[in-house]
N, C-alpha and C. Protein backbone atom coordinates (compact mmCIF):
# COMPACT_ATOMS: atom_id res chain seq x y z
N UNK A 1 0.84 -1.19 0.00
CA UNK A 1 0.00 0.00 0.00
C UNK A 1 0.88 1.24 0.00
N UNK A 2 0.01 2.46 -0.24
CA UNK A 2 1.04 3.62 0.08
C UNK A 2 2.02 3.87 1.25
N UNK A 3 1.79 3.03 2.54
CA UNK A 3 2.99 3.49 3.55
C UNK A 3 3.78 2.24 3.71
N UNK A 4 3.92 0.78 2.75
CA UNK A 4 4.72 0.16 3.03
C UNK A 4 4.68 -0.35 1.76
N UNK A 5 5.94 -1.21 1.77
CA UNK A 5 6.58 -1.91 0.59
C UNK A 5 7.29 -2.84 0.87
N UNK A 6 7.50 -3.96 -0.21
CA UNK A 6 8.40 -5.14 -0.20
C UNK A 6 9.02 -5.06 -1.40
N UNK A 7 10.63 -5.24 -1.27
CA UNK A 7 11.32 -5.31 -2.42
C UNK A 7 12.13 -6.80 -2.23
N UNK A 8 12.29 -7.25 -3.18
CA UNK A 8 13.59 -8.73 -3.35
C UNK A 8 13.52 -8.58 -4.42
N UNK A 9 14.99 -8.96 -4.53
CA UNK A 9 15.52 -9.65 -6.31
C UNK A 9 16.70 -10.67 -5.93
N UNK A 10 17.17 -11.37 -6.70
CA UNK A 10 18.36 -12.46 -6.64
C UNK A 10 17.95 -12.91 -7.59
N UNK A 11 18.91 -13.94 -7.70
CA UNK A 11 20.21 -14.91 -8.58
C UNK A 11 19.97 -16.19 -8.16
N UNK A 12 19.47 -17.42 -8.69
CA UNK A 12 20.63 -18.53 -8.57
C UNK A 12 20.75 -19.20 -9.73
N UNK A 13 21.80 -20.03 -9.42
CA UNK A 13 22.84 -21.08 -10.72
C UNK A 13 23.13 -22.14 -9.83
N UNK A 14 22.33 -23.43 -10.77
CA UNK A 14 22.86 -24.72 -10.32
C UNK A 14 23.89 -24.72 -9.98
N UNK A 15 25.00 -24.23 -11.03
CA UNK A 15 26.74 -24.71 -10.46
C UNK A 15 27.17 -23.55 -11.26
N UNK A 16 28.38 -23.52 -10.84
CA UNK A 16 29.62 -22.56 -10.86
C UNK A 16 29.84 -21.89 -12.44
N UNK A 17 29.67 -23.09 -13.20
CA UNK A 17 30.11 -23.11 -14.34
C UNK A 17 28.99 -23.25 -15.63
N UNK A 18 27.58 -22.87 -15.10
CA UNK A 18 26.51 -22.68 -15.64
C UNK A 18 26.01 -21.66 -16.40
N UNK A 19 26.69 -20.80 -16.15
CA UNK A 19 26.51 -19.21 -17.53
C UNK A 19 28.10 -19.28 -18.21
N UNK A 20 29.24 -19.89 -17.90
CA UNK A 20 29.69 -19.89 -18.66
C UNK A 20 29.83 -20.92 -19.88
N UNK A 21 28.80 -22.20 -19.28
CA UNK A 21 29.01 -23.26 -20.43
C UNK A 21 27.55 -22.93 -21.14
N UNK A 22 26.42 -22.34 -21.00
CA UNK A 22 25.33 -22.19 -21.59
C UNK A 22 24.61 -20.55 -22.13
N UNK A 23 25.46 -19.71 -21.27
CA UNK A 23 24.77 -18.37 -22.02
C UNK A 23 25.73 -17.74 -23.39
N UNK A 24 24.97 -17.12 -23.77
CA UNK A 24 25.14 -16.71 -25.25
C UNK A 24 25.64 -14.98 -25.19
N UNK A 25 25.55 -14.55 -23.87
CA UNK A 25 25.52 -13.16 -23.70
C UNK A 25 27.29 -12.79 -23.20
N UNK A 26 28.00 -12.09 -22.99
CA UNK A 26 29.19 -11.81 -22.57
C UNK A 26 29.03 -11.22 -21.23
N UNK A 27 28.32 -10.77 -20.78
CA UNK A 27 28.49 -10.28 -19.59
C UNK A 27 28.12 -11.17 -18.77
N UNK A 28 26.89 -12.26 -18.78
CA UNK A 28 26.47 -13.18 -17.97
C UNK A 28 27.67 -14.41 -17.24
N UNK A 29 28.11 -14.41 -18.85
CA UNK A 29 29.65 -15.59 -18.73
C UNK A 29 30.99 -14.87 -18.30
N UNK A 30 30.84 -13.86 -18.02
CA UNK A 30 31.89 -13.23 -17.25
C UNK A 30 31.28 -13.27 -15.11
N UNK A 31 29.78 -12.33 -15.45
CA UNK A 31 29.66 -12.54 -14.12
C UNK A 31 29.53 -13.65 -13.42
N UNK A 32 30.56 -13.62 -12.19
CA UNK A 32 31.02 -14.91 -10.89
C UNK A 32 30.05 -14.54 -9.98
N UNK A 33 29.32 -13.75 -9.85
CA UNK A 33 28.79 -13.42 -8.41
C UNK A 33 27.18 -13.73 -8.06
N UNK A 34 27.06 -13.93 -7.37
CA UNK A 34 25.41 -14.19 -7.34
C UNK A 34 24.81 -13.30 -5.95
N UNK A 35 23.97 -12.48 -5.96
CA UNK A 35 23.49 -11.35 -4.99
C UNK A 35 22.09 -11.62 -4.73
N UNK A 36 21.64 -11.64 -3.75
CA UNK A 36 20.23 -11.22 -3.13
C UNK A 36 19.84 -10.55 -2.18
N UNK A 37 18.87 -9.64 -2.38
CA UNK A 37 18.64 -8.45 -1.26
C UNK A 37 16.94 -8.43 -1.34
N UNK A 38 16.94 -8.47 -0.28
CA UNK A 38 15.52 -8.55 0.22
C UNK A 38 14.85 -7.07 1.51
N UNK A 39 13.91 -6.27 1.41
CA UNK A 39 13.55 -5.28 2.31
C UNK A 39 12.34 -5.07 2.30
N UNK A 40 11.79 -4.33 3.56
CA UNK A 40 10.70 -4.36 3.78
C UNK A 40 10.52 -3.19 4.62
N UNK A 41 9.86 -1.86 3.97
CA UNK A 41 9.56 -0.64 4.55
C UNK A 41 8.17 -0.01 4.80
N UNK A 42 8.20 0.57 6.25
CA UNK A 42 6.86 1.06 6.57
C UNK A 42 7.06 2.48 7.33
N UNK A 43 6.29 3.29 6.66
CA UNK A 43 6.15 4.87 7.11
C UNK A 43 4.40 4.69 7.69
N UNK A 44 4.61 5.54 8.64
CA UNK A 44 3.73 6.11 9.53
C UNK A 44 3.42 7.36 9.58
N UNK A 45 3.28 8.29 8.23
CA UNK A 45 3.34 9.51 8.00
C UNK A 45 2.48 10.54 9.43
N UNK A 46 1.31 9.78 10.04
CA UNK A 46 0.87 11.27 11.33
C UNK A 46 1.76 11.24 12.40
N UNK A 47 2.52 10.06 12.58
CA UNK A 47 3.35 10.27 14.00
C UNK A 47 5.19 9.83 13.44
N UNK A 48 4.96 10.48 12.20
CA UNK A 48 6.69 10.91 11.47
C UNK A 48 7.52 9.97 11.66
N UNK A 49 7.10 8.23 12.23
CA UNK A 49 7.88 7.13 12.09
C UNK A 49 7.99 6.49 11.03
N UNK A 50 9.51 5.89 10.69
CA UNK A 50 9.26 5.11 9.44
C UNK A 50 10.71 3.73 10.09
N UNK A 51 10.20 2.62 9.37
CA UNK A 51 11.06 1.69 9.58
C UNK A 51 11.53 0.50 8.45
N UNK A 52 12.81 0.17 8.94
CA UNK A 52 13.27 -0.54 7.53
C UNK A 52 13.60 -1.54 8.10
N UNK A 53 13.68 -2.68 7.27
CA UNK A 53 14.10 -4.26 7.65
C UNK A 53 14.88 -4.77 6.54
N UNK A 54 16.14 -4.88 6.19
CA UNK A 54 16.75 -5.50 4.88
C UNK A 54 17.83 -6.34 5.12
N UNK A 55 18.07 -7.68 3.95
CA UNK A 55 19.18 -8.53 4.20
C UNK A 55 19.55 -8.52 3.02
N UNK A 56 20.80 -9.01 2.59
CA UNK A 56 21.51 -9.30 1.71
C UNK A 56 22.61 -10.30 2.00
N UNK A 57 22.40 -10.90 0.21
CA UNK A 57 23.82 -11.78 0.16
C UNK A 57 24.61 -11.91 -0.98
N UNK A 58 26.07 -12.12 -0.76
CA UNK A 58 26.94 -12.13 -2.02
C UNK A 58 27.76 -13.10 -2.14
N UNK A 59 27.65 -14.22 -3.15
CA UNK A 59 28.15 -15.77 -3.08
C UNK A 59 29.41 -15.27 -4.38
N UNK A 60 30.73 -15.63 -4.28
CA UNK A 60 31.39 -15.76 -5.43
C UNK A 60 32.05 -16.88 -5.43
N UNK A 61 31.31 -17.29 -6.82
CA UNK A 61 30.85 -18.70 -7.77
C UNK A 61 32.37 -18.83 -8.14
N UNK A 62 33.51 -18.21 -7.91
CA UNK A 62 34.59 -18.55 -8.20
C UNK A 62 35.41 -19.82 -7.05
N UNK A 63 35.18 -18.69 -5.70
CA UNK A 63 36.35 -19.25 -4.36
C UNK A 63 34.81 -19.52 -3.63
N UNK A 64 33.65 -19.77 -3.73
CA UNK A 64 32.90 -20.00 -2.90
C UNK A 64 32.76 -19.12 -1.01
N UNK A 65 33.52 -17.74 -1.19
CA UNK A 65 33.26 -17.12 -0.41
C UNK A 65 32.16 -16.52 -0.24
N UNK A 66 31.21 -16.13 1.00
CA UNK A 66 30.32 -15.58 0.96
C UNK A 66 30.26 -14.44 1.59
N UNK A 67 29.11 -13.11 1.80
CA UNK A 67 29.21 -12.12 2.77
C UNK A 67 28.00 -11.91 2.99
N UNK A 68 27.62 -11.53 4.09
CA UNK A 68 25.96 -11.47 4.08
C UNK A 68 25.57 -9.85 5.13
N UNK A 69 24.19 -9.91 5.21
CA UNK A 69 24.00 -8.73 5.93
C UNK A 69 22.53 -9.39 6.29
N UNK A 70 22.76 -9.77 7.57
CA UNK A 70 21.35 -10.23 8.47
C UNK A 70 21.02 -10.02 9.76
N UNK A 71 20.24 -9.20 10.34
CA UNK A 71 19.52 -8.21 9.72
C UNK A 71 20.18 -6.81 9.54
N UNK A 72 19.63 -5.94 8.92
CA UNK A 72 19.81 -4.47 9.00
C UNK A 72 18.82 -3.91 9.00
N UNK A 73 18.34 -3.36 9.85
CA UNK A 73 17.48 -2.34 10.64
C UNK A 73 17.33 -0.82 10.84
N UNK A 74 16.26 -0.40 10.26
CA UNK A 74 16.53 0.95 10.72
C UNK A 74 14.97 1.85 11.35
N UNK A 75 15.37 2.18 12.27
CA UNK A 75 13.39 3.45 12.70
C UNK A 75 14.12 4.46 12.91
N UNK A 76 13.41 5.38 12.55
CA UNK A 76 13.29 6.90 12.33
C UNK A 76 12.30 7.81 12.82
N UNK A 77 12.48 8.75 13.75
CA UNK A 77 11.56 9.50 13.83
C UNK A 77 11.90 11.11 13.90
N UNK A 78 11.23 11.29 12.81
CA UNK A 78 11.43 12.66 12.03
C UNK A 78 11.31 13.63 12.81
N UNK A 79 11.74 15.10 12.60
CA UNK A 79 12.00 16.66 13.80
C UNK A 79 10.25 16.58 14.08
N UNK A 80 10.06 16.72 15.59
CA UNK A 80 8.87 16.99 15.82
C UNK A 80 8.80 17.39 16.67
N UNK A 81 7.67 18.25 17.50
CA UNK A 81 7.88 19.28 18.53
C UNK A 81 7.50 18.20 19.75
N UNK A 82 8.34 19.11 20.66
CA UNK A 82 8.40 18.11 22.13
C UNK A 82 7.30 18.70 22.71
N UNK A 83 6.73 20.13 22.75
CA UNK A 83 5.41 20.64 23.38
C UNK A 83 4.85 21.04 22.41
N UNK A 84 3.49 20.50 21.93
CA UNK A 84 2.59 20.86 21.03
C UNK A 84 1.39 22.26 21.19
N UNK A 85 1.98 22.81 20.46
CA UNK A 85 0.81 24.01 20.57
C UNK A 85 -0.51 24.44 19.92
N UNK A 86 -1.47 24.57 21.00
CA UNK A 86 -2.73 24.19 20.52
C UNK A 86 -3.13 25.39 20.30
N UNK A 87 -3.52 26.59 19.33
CA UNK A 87 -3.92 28.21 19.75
C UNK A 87 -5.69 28.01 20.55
N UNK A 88 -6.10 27.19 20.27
CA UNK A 88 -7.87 26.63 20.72
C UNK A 88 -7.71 26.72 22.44
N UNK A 89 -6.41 25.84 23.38
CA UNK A 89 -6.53 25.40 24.30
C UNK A 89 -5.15 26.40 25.05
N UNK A 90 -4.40 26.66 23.98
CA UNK A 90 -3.18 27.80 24.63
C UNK A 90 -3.46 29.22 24.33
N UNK A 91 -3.48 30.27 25.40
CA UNK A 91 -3.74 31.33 25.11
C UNK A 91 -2.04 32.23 24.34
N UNK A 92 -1.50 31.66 24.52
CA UNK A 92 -0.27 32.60 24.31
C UNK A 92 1.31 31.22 23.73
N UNK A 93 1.92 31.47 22.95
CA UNK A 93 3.08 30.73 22.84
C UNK A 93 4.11 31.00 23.83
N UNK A 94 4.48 29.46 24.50
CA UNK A 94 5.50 29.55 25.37
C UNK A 94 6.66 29.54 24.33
N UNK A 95 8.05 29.41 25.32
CA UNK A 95 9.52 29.64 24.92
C UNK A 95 9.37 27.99 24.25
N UNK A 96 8.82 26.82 24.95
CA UNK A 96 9.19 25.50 25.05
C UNK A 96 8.33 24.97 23.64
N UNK A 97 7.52 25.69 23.42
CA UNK A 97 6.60 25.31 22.01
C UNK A 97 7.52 25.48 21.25
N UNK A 98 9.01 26.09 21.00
CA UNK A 98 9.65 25.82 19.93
C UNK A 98 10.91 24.92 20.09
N UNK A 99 10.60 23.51 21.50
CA UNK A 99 11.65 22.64 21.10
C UNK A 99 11.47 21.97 20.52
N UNK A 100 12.08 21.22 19.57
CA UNK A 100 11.91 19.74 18.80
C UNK A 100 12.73 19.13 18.56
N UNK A 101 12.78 17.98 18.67
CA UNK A 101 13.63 16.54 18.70
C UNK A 101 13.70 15.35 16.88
N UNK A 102 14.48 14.76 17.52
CA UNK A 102 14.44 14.02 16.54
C UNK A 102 15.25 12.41 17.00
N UNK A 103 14.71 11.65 16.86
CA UNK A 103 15.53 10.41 16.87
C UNK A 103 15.82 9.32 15.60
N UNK A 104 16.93 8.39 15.60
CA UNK A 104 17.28 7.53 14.56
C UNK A 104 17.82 6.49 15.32
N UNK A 105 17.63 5.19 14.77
CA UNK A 105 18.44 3.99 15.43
C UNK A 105 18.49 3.01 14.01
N UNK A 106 19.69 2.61 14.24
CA UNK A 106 19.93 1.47 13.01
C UNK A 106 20.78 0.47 13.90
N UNK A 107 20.72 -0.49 13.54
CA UNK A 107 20.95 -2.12 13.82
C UNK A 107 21.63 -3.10 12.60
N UNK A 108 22.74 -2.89 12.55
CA UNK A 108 23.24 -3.99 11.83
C UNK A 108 24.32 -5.48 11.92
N UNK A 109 23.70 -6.22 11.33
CA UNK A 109 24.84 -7.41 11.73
C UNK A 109 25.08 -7.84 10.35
N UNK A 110 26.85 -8.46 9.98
CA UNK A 110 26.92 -8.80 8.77
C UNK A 110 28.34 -9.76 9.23
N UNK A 111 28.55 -10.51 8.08
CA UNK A 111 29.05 -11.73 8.49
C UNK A 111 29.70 -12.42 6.95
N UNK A 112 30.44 -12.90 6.99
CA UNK A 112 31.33 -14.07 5.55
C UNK A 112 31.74 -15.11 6.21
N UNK A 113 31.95 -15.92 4.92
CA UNK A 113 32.64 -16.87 5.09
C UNK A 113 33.61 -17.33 4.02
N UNK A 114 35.13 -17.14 4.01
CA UNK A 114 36.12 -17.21 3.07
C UNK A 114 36.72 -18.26 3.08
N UNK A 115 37.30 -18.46 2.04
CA UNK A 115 38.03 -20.31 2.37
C UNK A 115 39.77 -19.59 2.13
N UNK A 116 40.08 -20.46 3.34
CA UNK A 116 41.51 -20.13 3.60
C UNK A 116 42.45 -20.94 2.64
N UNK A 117 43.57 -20.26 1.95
CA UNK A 117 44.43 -20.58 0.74
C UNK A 117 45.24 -21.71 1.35
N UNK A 118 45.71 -21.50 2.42
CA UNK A 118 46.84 -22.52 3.13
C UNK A 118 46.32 -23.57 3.98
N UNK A 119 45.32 -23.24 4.34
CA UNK A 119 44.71 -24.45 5.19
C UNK A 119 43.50 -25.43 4.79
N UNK A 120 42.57 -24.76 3.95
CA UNK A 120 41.67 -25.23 2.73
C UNK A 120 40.44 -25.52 4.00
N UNK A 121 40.09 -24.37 4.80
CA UNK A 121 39.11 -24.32 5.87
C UNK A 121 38.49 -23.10 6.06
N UNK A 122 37.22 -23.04 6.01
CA UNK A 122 36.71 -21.94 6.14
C UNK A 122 36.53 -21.15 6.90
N UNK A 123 36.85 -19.58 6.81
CA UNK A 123 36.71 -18.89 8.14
C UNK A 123 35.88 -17.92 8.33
N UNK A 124 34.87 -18.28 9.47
CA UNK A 124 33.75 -17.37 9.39
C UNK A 124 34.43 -16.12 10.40
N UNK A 125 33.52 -15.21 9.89
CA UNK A 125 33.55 -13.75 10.68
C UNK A 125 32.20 -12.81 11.06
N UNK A 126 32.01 -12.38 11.80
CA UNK A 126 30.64 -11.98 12.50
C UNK A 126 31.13 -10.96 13.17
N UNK A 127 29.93 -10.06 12.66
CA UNK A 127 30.17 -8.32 13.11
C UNK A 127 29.26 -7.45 13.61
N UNK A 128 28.50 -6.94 14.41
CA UNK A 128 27.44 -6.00 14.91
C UNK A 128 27.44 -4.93 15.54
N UNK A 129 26.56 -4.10 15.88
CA UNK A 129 26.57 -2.65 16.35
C UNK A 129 25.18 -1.86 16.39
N UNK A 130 25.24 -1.43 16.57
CA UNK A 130 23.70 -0.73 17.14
C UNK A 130 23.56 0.70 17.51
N UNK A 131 23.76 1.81 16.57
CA UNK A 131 23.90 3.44 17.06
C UNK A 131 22.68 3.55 17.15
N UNK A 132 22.65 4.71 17.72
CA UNK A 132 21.34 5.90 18.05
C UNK A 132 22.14 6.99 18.13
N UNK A 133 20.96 7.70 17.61
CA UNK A 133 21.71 8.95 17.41
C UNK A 133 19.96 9.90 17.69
N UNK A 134 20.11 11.08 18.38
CA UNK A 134 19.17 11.69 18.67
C UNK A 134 19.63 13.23 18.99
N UNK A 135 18.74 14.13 18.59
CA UNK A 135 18.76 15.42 18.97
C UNK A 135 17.74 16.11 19.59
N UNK A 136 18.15 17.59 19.95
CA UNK A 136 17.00 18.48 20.64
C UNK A 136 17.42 19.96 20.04
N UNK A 137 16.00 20.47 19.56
CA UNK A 137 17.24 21.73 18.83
C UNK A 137 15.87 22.72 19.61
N UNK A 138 16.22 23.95 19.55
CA UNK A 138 15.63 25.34 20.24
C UNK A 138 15.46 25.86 19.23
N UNK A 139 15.28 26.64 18.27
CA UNK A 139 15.07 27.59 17.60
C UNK A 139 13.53 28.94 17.49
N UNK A 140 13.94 30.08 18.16
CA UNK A 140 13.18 31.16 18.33
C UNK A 140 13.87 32.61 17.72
N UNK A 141 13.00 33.42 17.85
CA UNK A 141 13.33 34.65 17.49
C UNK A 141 13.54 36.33 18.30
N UNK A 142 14.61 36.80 18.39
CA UNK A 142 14.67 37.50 19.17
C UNK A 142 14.33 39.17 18.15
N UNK A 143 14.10 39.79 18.77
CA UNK A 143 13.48 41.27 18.38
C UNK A 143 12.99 41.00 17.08
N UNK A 144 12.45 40.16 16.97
CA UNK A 144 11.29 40.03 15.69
C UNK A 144 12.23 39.44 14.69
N UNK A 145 13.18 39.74 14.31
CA UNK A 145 14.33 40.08 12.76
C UNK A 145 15.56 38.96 12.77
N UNK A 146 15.72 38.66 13.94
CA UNK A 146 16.66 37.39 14.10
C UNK A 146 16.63 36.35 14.70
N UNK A 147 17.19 35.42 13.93
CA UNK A 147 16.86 33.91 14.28
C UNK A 147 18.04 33.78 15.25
N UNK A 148 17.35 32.92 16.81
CA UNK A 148 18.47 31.87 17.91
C UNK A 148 18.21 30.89 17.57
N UNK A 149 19.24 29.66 17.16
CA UNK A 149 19.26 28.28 16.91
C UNK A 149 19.97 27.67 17.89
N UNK A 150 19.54 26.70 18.97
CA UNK A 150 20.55 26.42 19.44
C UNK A 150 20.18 24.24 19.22
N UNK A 151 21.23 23.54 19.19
CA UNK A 151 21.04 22.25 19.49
C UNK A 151 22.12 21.10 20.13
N UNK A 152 21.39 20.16 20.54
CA UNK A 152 22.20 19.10 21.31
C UNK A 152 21.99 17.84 20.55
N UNK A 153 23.17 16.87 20.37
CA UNK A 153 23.28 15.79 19.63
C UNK A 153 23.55 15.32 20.27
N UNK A 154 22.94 13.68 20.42
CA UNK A 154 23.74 12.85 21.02
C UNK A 154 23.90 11.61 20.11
N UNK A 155 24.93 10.63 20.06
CA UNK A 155 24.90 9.70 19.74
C UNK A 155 26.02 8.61 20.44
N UNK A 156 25.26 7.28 20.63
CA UNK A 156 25.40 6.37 20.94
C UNK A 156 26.18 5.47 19.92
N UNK A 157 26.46 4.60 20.36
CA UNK A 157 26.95 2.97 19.10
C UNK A 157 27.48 1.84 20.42
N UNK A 158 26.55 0.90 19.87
CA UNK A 158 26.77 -0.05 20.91
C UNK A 158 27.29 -1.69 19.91
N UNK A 159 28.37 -1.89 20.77
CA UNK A 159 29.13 -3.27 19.80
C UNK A 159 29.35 -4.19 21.00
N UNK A 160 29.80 -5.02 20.36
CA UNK A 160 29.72 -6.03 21.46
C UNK A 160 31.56 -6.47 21.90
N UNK A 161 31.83 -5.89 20.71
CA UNK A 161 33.35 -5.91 21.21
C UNK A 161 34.27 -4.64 19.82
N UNK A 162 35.34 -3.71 20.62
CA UNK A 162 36.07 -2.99 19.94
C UNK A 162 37.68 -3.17 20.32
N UNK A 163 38.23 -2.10 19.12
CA UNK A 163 39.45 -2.30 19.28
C UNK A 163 40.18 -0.81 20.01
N UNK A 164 40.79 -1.11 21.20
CA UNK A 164 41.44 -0.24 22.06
C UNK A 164 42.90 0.20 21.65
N UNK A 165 43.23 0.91 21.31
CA UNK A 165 44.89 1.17 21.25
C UNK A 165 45.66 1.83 21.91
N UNK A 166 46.71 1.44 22.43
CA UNK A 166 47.56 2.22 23.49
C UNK A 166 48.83 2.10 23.23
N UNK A 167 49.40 3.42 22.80
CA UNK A 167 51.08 3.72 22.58
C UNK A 167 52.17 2.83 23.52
N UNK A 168 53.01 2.01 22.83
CA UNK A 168 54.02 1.82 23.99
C UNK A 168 55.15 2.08 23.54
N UNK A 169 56.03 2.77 24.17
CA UNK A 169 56.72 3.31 24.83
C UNK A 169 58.24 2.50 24.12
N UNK A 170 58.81 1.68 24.53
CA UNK A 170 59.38 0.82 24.16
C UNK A 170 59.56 -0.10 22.56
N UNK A 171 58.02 -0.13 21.89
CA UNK A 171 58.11 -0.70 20.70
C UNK A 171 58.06 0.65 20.23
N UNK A 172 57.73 2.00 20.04
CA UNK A 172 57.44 3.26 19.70
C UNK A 172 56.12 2.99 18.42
N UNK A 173 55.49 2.10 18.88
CA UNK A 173 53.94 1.68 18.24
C UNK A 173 53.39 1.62 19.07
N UNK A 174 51.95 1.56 18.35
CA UNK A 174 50.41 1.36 18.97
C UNK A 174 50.35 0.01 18.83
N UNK A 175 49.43 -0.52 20.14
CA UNK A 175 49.12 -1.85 20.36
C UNK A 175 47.86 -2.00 20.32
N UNK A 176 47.20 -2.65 19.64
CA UNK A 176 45.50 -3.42 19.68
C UNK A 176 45.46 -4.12 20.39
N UNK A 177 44.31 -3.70 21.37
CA UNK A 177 43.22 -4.71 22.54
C UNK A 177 42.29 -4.73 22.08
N UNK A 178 41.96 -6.20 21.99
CA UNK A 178 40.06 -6.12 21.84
C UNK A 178 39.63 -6.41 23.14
N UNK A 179 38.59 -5.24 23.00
CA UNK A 179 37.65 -5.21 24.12
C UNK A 179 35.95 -5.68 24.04
């Protein structure tokens, strides 16, 4: 309907060597890769939320490595006033009728799997994180003719593990900790 949607497209091939022993086209028998992406979006246009849900994947039909993205996530909620002003039920505009906010959060996890040259074993890898990011902004007018803007950002990112570095002294390099 008008406030949501579904998109997918992909690829598959029996085997490896299936557009190059049967297609007739040059670009098909060149492309190794096989992709699928799948999403699913919904807006809430009276209360300025909207949210996304999408995965993807990328197989190459050469080394049989893969990379994926499951899930990725995103809600949104668009600048909107933190005190609503009613002229019916408010006799006069306060200072606070002109704060408004805004929030965002996205969620992603993504992940491969490569086959190792020397050992002929595959090595998976797995990755995630989770920001928010949100504001509060002021904006009013002083002696009629000029605009005060003022705002506060915050943002977050939450992982489940990072990399710390600390100078030493002795090697005259930086050292990686995962934390």
């Amino acid at each position: 309907n008008e406030t949501s949607s579904i998109n997918a497209r992909g690829s598959f091939i029996s085997d490896k060597s299936f557009l190059q022993d049967y297609s007739h086209n040059q670009q098909d028998r060149l492309n190794q890769m096989l992709t699928t992406d799948a999403s699913f979006s919904k807006r809430w246009p009276s209360a300025k939320n909207s949210f996304t849900a999408s995965a993807s994947r990328t197989e190459n039909l050469q080394n049989g490595d893969i990379s994926y993205t499951l899930p990725r996530l995103a809600f949104s909620h668009t600048q909107s006033n933190l005190f609503t002003f009613n002229p019916q039920t408010t006799l006069k505009k306060k200072w606070y009728h002109d704060l408004t906010y805004n929030y965002n959060s996205n969620f992603l996890s993504k992940g491969s799997k490569k086959l190792q040259t020397t050992t002929g074993n595959y090595q998976k890898d797995q990755s995630l994180g989770w920001q928010h990011t949100s504001g509060l902004y002021f904006n009013s007018k002083i002696l009629k003719y000029f605009k005060y803007n003022q705002n506060i950002q915050f943002e977050e990112l939450w992982v489940p593990r990072y990399q710390q570095y600390t100078f030493v002294d002795s090697l005259n390099n930086t050292v990686a900790d995962t934390i």
